[in-house]
Protein backbone atom coordinates (compact mmCIF):
# COMPACT_ATOMS: atom_id res chain seq x y z
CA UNK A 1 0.00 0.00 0.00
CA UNK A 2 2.73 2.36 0.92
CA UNK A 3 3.93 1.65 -3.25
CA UNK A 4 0.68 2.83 -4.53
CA UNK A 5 1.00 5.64 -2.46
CA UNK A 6 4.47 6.63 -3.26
CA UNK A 7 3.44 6.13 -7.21
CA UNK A 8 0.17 8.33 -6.40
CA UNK A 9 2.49 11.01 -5.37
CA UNK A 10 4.92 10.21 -8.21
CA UNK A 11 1.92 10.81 -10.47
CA UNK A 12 0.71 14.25 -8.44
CA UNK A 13 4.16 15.73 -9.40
CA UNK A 14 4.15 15.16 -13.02
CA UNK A 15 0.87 16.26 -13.30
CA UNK A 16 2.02 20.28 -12.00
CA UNK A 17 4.75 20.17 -14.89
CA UNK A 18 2.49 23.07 -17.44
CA UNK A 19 3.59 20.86 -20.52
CA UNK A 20 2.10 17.64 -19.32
CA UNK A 21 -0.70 19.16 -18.94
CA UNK A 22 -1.09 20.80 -21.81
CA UNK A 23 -0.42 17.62 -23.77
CA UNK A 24 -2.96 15.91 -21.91
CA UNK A 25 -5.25 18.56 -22.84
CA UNK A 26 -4.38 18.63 -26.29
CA UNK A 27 -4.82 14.58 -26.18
CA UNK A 28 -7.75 14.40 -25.04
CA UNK A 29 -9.24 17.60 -27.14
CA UNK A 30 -8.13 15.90 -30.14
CA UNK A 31 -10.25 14.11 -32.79
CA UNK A 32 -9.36 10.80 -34.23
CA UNK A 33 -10.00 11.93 -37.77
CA UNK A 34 -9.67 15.43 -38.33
CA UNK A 35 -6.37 17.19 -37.37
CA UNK A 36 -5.39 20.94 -38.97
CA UNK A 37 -1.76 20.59 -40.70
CA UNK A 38 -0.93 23.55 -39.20
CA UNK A 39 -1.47 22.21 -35.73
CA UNK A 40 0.17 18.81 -37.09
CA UNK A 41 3.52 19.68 -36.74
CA UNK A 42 3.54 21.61 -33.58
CA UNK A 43 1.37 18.75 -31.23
CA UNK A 44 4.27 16.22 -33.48
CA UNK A 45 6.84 18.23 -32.18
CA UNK A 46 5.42 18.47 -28.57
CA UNK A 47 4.69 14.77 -28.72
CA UNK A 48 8.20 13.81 -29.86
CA UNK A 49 9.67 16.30 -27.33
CA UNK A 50 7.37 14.41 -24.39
CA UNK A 51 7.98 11.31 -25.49
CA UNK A 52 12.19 11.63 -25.35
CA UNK A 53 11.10 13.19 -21.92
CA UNK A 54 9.06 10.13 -20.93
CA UNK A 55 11.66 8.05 -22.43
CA UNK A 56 13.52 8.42 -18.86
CA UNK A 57 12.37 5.46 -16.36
CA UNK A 58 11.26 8.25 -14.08
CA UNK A 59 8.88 10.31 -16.09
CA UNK A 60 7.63 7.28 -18.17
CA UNK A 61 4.47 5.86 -16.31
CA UNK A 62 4.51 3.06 -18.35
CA UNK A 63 7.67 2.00 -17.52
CA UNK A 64 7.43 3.10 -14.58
CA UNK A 65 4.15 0.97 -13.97
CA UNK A 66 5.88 -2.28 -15.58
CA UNK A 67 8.64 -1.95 -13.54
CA UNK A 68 6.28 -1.64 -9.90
CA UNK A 69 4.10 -4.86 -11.93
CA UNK A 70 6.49 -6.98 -9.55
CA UNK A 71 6.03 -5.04 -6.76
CA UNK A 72 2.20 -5.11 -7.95
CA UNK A 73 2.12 -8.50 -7.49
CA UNK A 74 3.11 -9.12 -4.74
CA UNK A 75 1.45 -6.67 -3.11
CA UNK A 76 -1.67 -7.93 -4.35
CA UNK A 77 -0.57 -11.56 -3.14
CA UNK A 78 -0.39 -9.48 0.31
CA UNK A 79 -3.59 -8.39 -0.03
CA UNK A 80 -5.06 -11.69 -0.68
CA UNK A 81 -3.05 -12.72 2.19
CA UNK A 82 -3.91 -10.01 4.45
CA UNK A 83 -7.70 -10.32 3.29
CA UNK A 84 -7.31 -14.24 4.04
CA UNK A 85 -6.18 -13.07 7.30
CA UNK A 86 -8.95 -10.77 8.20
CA UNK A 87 -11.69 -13.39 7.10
CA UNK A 88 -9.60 -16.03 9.17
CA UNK A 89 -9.27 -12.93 12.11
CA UNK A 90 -13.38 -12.26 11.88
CA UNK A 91 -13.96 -15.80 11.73
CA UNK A 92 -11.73 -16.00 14.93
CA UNK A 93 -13.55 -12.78 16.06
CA UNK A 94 -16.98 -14.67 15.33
CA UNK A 95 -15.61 -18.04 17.48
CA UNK A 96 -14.02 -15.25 20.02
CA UNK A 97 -17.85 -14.23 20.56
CA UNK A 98 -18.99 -17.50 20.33
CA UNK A 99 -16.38 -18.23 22.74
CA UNK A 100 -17.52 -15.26 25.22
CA UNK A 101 -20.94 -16.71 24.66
CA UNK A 102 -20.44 -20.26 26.06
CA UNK A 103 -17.81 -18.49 28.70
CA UNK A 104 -21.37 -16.41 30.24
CA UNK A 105 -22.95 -19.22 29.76
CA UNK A 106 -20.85 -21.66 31.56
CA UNK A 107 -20.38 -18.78 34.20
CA UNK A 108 -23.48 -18.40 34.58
CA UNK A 109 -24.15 -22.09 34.93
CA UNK A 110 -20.97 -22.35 37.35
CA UNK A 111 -22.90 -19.31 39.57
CA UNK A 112 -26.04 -21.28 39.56
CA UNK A 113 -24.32 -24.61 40.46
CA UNK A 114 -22.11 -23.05 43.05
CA UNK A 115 -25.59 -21.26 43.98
CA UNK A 116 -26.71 -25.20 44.38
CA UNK A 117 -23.48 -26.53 45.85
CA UNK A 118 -24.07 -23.87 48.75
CA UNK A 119 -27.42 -24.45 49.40
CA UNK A 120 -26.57 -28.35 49.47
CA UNK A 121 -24.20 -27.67 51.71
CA UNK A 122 -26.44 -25.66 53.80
CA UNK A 123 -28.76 -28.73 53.91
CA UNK A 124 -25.95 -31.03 54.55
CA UNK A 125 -25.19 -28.64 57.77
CA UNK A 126 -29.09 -28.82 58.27
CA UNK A 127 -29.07 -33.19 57.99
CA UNK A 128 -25.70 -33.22 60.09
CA UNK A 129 -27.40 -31.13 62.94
CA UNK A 130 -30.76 -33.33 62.74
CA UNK A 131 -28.42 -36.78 62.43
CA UNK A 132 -26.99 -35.23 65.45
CA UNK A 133 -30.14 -34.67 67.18
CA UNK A 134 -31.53 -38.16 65.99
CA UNK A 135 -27.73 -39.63 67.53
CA UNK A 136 -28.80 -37.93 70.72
CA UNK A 137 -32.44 -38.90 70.96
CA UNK A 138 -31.29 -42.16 70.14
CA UNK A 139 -28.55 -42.37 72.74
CA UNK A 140 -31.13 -41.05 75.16
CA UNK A 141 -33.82 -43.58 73.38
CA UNK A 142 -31.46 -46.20 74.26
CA UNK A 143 -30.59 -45.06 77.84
CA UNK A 144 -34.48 -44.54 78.99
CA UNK A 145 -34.76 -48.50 77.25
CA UNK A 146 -31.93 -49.46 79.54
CA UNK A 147 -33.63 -47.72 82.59
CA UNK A 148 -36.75 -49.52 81.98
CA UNK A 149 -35.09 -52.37 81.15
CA UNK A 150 -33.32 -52.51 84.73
CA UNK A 151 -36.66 -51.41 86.25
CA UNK A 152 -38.84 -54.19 84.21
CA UNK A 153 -36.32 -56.58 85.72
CA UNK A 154 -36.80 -55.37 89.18
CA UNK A 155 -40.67 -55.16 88.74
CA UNK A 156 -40.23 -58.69 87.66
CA UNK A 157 -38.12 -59.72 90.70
CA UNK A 158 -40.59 -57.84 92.91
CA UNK A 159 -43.59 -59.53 90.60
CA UNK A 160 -41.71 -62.66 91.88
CA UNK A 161 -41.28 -61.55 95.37
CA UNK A 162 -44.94 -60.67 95.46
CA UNK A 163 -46.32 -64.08 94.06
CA UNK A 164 -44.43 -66.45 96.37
CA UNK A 165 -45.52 -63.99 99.13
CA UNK A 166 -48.85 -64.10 97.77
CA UNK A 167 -48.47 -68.20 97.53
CA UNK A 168 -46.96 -68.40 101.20
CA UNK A 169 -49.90 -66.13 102.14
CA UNK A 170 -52.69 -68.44 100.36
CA UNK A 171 -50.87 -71.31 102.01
CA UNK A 172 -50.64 -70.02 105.06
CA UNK A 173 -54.25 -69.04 104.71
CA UNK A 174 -55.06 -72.47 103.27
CA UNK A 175 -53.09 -73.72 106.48
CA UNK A 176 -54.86 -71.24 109.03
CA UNK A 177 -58.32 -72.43 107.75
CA UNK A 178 -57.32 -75.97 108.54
CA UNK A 179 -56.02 -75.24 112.25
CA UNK A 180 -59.22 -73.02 112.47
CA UNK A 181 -61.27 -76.14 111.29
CA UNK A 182 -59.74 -78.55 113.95
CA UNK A 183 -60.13 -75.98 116.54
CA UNK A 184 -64.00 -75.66 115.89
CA UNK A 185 -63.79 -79.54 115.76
CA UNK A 186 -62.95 -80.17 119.09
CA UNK A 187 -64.91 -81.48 121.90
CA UNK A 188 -67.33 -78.91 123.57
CA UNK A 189 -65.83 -80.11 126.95
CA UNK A 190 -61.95 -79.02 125.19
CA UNK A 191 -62.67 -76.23 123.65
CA UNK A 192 -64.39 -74.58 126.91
CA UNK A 193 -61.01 -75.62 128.55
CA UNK A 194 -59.18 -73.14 126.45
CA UNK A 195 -61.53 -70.22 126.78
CA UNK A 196 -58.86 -68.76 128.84
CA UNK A 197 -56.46 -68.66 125.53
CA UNK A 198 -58.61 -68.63 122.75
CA UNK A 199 -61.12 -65.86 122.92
CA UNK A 200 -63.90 -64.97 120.17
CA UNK A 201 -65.24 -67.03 117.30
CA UNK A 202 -63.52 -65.23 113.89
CA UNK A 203 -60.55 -67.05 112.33
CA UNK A 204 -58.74 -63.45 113.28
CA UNK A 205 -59.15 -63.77 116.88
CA UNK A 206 -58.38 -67.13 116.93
CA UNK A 207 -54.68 -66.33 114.68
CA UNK A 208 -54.32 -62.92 117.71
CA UNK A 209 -54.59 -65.14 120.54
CA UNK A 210 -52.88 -68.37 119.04
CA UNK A 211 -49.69 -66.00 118.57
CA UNK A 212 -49.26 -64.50 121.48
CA UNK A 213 -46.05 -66.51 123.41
CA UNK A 214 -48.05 -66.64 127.19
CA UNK A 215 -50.98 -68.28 125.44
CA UNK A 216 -48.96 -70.41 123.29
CA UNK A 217 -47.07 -71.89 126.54
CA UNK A 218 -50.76 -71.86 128.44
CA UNK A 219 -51.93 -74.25 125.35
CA UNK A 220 -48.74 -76.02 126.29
CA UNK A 221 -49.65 -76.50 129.93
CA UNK A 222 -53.46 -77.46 129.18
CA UNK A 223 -52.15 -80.54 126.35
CA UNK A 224 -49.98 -81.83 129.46
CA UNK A 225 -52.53 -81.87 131.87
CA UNK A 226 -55.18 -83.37 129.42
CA UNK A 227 -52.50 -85.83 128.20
CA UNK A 228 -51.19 -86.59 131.41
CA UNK A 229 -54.92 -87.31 132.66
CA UNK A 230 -55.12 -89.99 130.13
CA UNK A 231 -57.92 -87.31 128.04
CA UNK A 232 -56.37 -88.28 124.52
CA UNK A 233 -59.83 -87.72 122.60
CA UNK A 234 -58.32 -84.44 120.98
CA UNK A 235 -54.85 -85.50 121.28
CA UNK A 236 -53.99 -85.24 117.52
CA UNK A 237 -55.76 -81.84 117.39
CA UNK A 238 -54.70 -79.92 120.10
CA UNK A 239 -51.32 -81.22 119.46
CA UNK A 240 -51.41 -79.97 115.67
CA UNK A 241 -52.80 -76.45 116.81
CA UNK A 242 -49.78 -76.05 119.42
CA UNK A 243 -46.97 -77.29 116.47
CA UNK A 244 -48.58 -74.80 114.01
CA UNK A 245 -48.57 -71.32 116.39
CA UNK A 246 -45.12 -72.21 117.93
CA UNK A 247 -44.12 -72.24 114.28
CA UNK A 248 -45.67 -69.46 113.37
CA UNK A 249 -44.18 -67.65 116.02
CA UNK A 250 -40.97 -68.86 116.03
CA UNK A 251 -41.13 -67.79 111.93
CA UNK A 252 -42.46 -64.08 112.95
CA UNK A 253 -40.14 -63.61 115.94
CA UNK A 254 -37.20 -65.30 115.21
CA UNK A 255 -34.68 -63.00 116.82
CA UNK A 256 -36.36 -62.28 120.11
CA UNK A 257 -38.60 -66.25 119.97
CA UNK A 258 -35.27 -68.30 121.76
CA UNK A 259 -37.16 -71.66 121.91
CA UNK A 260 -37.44 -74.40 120.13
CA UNK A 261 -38.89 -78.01 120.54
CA UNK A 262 -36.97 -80.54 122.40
CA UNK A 263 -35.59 -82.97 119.79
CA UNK A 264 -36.57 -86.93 121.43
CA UNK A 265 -36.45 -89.79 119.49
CA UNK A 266 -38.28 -93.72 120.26
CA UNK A 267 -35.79 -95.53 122.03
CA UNK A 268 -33.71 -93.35 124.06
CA UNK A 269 -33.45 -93.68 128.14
CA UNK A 270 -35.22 -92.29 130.08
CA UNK A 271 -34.09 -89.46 131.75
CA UNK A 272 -35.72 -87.64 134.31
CA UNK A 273 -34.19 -84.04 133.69
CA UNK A 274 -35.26 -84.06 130.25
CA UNK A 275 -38.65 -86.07 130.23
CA UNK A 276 -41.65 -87.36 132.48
CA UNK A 277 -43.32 -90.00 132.09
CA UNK A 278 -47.10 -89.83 131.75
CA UNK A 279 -49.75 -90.34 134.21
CA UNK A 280 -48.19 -93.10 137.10
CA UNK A 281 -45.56 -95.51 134.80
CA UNK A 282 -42.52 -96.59 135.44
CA UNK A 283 -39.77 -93.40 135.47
CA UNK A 284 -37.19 -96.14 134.23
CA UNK A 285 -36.26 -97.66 130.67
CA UNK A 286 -36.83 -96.61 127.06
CA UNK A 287 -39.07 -94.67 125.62
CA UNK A 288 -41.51 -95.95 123.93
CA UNK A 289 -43.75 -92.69 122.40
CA UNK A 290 -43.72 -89.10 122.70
CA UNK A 291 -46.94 -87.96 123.69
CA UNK A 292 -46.15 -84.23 123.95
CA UNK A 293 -42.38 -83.25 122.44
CA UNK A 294 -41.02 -80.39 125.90
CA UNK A 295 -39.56 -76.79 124.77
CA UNK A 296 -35.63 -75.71 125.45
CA UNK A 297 -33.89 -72.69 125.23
CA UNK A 298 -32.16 -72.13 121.73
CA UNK A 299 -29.12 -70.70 123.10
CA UNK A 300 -28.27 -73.58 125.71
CA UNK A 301 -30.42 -76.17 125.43
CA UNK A 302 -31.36 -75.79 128.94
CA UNK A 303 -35.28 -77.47 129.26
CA UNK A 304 -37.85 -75.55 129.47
CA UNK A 305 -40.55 -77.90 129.79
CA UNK A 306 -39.75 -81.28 129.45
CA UNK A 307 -41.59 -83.77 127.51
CA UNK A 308 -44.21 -86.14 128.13
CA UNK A 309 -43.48 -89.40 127.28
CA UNK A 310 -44.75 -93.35 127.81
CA UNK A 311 -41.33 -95.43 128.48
CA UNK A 312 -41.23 -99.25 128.76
């Protein structure tokens, strides 16, 4: 480009010589086919004196244009070039925008999955603190469980407890109605004999008086003297009703109750510290029953009251 515009210039300064411009007028004045002779020789003479002048290299355009055809050339191969490069730089503009394009776009996408990613990890902060809180009611879930685990198996002990109570209860109730029954079934003539120990006619009053440790020992002293008088009609009875309350008893008031019955067996001697012999035998030889087994004292054995016995 800066050729043509050197030429251009070139061209500018031949063009303010007067004669090439007056040739130029002349030239282009002139018809094809009618020229005066008398202007013939002068426009000849002009002619021949421009063309020696544009003979030169540097006033001839022509030669002057065939010798930039080169330099044409390859500045129009440049231009091709150079327009090859601005279609190839506007097609590169045209991706650069296209480019820019999917860049908003995929920035925009990245804000609105960051956007996303945050408010995930807001709810992740949200599931971690209810997890947490599930962890703890759990833990606390699991702790209560225990506690009423431990107190289920102590309700079930005490369940336990309660049922053999409530079975040694119903036996012992089973057990008082059966005394009860074999006191009511005893002679008129006996049972006025212990109106002394056994007052009123409810199974209450008769477990209140039976319990107390003077009437148990009075019941003692009226089964001797019956026994000892030969009276064994309610021998079986009475002797059952005075086992059961000194067992009772002894079960109730174990730590302050120090008696216990006098342990005699068929066969031993005789022997008049610890027994005595019923109604007017022989206080000599073996004995032969135990009509009514004595008490000692639990913590030396000492008698009591010893025991009436038959000895042969």
């Amino acid at each position: 480009m800066s050729f043509f515009k050197s030429e251009k210039e070139k061209l500018m300064g031949l063009l303010d010589d007067a004669n090439v411009r007056e040739k130029l007028r002349r030239i282009v004045l002139q018809p094809h086919n009618i020229l005066e002779d008398s202007g013939k020789s002068a426009i000849e003479e002009e002619e021949n004196t421009s063309a020696k002048a544009m003979e030169s290299d540097d006033v001839n355009p022509l030669k002057r244009a065939q010798k930039a055809e080169p330099e044409l050339v390859k500045v129009r191969s440049e231009l091709i070039k150079a327009q090859n490069n601005l279609k190839a730089a506007e097609q590169n503009k045209t991706d650069l925008v296209r480019a820019k394009r999917e860049l908003s776009d995929a920035q925009k996408k990245a804000a609105t999955l960051e956007t996303q990613v945050l408010g995930l990890e807001a709810h992740k902060l949200t599931l971690a603190k209810e997890l947490d809180s599930v962890k703890s009611g759990f833990a606390n879930a699991q702790t209560e469980c225990n506690q009423l685990s431990s107190q289920n198996r102590e309700t079930r002990v005490e369940l336990a407890n309660v049922q053999d109570k409530l079975l040694q209860y119903e036996s012992s109730m089973s057990g008082f109605n059966k005394i009860f029954d074999l006191y009511n079934g005893l002679p008129g003539r006996v049972k006025d004999g212990l109106q002394g120990i056994f007052n009123g006619s409810s199974l209450h009053a008769f477990i209140i008086c039976g319990v107390q440790k003077d009437n148990l020992f009075t019941l003692w002293d009226y089964c001797k003297t019956e026994f000892d008088r030969g009276k064994m009609e309610a021998h079986d009875s009475l002797l059952a009703i005075f086992q059961f309350f000194f067992d009772l008893v002894k079960q109730s008031v174990s730590g302050t109750f120090l008696y216990e019955i006098q342990t005699v067996s068929i066969g031993d001697a005789f022997n008049k510290d610890l027994h005595t012999v019923a109604g007017m035998g022989v206080a000599s030889g073996k004995i032969a029953s135990v009509i009514l087994p004595g008490i000692v004292y639990t913590t030396n054995q000492k008698i009591f009251k010893k025991s009436l016995v038959e000895v042969r």
